[in-house]
Structure formats: structure tokens, C-alpha cells
N, C-alpha and C. Protein backbone atom coordinates (compact mmCIF):
# COMPACT_ATOMS: atom_id res chain seq x y z
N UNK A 1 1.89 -42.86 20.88
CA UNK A 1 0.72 -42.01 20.95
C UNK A 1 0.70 -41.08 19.74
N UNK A 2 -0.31 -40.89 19.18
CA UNK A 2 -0.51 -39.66 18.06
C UNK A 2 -1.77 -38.93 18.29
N UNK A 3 -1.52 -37.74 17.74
CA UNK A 3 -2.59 -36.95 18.23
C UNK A 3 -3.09 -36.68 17.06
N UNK A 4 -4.62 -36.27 17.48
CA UNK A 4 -5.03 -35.92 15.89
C UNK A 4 -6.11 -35.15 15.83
N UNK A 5 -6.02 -34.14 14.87
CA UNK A 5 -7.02 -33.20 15.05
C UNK A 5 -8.73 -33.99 15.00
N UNK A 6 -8.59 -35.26 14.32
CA UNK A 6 -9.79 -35.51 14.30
C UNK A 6 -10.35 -36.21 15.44
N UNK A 7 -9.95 -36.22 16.61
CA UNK A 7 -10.02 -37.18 17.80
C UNK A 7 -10.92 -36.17 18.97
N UNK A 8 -10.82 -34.84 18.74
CA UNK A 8 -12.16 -34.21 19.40
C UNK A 8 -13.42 -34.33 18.70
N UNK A 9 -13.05 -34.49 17.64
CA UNK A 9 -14.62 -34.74 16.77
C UNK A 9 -15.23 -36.00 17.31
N UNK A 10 -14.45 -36.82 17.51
CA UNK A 10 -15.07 -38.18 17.67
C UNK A 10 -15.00 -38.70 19.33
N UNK A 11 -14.49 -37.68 20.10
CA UNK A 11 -14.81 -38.12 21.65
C UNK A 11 -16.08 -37.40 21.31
N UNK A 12 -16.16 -36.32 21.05
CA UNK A 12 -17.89 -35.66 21.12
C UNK A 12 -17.97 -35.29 22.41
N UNK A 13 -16.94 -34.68 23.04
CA UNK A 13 -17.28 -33.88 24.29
C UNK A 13 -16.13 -33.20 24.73
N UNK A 14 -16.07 -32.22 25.36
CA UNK A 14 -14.92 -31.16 25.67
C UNK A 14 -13.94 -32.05 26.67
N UNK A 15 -12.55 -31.90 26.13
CA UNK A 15 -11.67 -32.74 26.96
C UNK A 15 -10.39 -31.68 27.99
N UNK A 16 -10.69 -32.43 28.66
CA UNK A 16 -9.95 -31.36 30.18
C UNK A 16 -8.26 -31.50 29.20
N UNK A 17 -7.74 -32.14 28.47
CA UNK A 17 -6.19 -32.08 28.08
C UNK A 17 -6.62 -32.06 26.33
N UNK A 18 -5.23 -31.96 25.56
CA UNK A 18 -5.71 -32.48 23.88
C UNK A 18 -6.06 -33.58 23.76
N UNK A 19 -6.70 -33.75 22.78
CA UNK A 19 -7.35 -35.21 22.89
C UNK A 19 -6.22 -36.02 22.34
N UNK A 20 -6.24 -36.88 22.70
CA UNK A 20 -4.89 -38.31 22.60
C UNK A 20 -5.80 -39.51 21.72
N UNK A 21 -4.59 -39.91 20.52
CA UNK A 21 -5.25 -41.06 19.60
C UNK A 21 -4.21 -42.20 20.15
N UNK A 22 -4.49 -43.19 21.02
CA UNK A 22 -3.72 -44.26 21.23
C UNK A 22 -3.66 -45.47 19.96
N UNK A 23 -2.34 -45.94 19.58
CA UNK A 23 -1.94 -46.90 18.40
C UNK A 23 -0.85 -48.06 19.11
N UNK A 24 -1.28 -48.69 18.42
CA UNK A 24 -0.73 -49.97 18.76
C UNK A 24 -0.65 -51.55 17.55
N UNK A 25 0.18 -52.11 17.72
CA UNK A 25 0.89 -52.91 16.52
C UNK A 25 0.70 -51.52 14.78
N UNK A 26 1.10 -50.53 15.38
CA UNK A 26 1.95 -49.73 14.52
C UNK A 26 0.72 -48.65 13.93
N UNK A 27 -0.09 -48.79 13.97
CA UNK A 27 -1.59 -48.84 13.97
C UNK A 27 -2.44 -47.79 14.58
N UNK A 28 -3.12 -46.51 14.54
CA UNK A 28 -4.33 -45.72 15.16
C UNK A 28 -5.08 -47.23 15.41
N UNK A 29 -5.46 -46.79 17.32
CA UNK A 29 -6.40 -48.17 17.51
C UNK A 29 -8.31 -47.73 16.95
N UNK A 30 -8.87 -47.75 17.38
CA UNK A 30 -10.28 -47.59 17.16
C UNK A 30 -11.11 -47.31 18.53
N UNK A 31 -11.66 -46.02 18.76
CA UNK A 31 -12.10 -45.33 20.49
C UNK A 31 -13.17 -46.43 21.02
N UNK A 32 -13.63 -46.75 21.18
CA UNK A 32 -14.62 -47.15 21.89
C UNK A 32 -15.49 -46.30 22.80
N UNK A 33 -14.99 -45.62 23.25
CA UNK A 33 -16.00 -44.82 24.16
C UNK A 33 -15.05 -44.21 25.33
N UNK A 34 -16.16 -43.76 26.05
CA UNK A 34 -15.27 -43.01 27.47
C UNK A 34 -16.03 -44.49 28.67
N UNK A 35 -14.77 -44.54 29.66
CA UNK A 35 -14.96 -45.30 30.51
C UNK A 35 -14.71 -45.27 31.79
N UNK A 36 -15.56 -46.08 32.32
CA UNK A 36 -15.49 -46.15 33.97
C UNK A 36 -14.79 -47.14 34.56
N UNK A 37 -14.43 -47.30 36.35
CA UNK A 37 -13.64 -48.71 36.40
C UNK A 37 -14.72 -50.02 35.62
N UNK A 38 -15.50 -49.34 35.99
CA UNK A 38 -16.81 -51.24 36.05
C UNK A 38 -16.13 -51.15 34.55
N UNK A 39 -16.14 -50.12 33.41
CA UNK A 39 -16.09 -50.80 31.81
C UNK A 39 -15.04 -51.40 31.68
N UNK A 40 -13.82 -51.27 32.41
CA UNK A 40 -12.51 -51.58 31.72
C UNK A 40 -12.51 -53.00 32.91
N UNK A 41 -12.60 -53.31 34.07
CA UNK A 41 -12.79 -54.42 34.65
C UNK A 41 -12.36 -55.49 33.70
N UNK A 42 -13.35 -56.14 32.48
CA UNK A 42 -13.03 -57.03 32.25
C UNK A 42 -11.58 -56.89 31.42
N UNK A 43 -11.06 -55.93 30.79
CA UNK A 43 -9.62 -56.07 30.40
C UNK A 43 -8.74 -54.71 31.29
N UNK A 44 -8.69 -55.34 32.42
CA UNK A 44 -8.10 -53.85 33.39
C UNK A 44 -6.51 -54.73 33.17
N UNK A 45 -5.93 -56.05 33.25
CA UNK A 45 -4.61 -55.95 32.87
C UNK A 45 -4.36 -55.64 31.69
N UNK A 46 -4.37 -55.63 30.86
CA UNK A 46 -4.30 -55.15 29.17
C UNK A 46 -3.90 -53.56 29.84
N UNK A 47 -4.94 -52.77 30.16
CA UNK A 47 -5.10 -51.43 30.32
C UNK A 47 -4.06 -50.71 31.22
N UNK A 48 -3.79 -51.72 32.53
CA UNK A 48 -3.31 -51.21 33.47
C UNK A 48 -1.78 -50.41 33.05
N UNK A 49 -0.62 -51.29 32.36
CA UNK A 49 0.13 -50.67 31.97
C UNK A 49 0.54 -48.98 31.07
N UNK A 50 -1.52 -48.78 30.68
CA UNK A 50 -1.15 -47.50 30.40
C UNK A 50 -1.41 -46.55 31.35
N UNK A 51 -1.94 -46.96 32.44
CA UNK A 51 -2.61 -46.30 33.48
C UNK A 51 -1.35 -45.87 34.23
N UNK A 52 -0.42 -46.85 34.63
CA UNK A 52 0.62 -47.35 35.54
C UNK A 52 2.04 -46.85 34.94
N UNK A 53 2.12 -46.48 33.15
CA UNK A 53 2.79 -45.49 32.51
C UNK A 53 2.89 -44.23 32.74
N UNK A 54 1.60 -43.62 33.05
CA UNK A 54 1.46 -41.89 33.27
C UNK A 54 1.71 -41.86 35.06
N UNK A 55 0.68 -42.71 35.53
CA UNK A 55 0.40 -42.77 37.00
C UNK A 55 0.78 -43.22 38.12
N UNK A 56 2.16 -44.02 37.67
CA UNK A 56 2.68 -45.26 38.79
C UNK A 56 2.23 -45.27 40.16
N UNK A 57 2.45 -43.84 40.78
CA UNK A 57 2.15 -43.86 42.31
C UNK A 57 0.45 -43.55 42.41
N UNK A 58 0.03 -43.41 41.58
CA UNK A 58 -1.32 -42.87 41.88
C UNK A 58 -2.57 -43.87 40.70
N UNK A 59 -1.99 -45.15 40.43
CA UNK A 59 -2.62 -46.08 39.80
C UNK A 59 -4.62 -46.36 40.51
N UNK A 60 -4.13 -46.93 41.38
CA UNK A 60 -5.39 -47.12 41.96
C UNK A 60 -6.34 -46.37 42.25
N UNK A 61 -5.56 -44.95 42.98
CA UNK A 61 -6.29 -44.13 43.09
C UNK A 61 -7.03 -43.61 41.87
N UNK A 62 -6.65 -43.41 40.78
CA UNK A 62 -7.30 -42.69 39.94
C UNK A 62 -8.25 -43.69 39.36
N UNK A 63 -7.51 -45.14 39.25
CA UNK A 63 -8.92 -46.11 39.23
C UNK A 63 -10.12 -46.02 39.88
N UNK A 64 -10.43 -45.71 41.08
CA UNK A 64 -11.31 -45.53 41.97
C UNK A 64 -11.78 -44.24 41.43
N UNK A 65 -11.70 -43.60 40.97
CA UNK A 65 -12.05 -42.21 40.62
C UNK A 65 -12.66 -42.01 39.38
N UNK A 66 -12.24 -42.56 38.25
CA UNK A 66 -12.37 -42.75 36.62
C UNK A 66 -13.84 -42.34 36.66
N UNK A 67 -14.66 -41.95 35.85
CA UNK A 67 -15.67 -41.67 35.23
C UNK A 67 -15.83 -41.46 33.86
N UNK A 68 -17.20 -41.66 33.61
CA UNK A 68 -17.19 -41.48 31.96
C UNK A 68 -17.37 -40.42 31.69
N UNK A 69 -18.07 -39.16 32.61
CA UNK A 69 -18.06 -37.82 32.65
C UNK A 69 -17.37 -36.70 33.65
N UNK A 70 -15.91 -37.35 34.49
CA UNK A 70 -15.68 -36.66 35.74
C UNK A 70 -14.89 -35.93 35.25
N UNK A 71 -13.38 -35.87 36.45
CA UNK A 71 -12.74 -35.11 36.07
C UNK A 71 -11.41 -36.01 35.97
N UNK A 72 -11.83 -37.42 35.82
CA UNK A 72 -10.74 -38.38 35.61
C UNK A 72 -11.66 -39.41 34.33
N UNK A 73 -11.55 -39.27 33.39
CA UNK A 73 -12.44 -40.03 32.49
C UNK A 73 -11.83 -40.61 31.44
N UNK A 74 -12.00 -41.77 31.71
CA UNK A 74 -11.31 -43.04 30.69
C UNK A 74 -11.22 -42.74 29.40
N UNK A 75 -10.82 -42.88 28.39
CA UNK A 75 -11.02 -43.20 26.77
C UNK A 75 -10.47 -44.23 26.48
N UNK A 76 -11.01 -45.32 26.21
CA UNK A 76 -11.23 -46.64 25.53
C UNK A 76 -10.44 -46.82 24.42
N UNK A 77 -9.56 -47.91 23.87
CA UNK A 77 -9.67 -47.74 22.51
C UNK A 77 -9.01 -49.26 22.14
N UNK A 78 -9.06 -49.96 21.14
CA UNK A 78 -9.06 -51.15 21.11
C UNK A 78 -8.13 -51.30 19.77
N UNK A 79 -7.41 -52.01 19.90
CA UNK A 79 -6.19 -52.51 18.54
C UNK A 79 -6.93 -52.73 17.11
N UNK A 80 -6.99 -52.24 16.19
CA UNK A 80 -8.02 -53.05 15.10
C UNK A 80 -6.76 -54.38 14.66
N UNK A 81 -6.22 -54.62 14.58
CA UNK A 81 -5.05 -55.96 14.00
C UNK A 81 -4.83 -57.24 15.19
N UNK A 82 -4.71 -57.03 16.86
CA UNK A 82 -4.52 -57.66 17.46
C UNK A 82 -5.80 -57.52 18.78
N UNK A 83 -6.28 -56.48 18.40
CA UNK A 83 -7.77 -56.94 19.91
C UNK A 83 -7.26 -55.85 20.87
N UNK A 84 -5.80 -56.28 20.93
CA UNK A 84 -5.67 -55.16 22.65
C UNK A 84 -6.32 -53.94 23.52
N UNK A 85 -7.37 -53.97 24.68
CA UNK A 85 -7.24 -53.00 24.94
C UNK A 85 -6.05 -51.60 25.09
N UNK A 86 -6.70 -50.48 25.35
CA UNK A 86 -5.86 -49.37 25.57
C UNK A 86 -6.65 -48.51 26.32
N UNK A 87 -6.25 -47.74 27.03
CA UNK A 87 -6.83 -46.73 28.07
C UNK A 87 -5.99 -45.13 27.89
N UNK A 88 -6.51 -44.26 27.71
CA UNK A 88 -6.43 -42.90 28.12
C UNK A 88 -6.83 -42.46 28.67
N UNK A 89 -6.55 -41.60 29.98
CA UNK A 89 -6.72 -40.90 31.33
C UNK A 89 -6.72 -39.73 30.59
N UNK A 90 -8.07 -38.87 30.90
CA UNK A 90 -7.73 -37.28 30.40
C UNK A 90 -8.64 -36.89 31.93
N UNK A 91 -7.28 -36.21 32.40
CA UNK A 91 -7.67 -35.70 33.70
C UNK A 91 -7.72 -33.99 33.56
N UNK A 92 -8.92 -33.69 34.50
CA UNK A 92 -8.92 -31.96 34.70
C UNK A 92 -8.33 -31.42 35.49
């Protein structure tokens, strides 16, 4: 994980924690957006392991909960070198 000052600029909305830049194959990935369960559905195994990293006992639940504006709201972000989804939980 790296954080980066420029990663509130580019969620473009006030984040309940610091904003988190997820990287992967060595790499800052690229945001995609904020997400809900329905967005991540089609790559929810890819995702799940980051969900299931912070959340183990409370995986599902917070799945059921996720919003693109709540107080459990996804951030998206996708590998630019290998495709992989990635998920960040910024909970209030």
C-alpha cells in the first residue's frame, strides 16, 4: 500500500480514513472509481482477498453494506501491467 498526497485529489470526495493508493506487480494501480457490491461482483474473487485482509470476520458483512457514498465505500483500482482488480474499504 502507498499513500499519497495526490489520492484525495483524485477520489474527489471527503474520505472517512487517509486516502489509500493500492499497487500491485510493484506498481501504483490506476482508481477506477468508488464502488458498490453490484460493481465489484464481476471481479469480487480478485478483490475479496483485500477485503478478507483488513476484515476476515466481518467480510460479508461489510460486503452487504459497501456503497459508493456510505459509510463503507469501495475504492476500485485496477493493476496497469497485469489487469488485477484491487479494492479499498474506507470505512467511517
Amino acid at each position: 500500500h502507498c499513500i499519497s498526497s495526490a489520492a484525495s485529489d483524485v477520489y474527489k470526495r471527503q474520505a472517512w480514513q487517509q486516502p489509500v493508493w493500492l499497487t500491485h506487480c510493484n506498481a501504483p494501480c490506476v482508481f477506477l472509481g468508488h464502488a458498490d457490491r453490484q460493481t465489484i461482483e464481476p471481479f469480487l474473487a480478485e478483490v475479496l482477498p483485500d477485503i478478507e485482509g483488513s476484515y476476515r470476520n466481518d467480510a460479508q458483512w461489510m460486503l452487504e453494506r459497501m456503497s459508493t457514498d456510505g459509510m463503507i465505500s469501495g475504492c476500485l483500482f485496477r493493476c496497469v501491467h497485469c489487469g488485477r482488480h484491487r479494492l479499498h474499504m474506507d470505512v467511517g
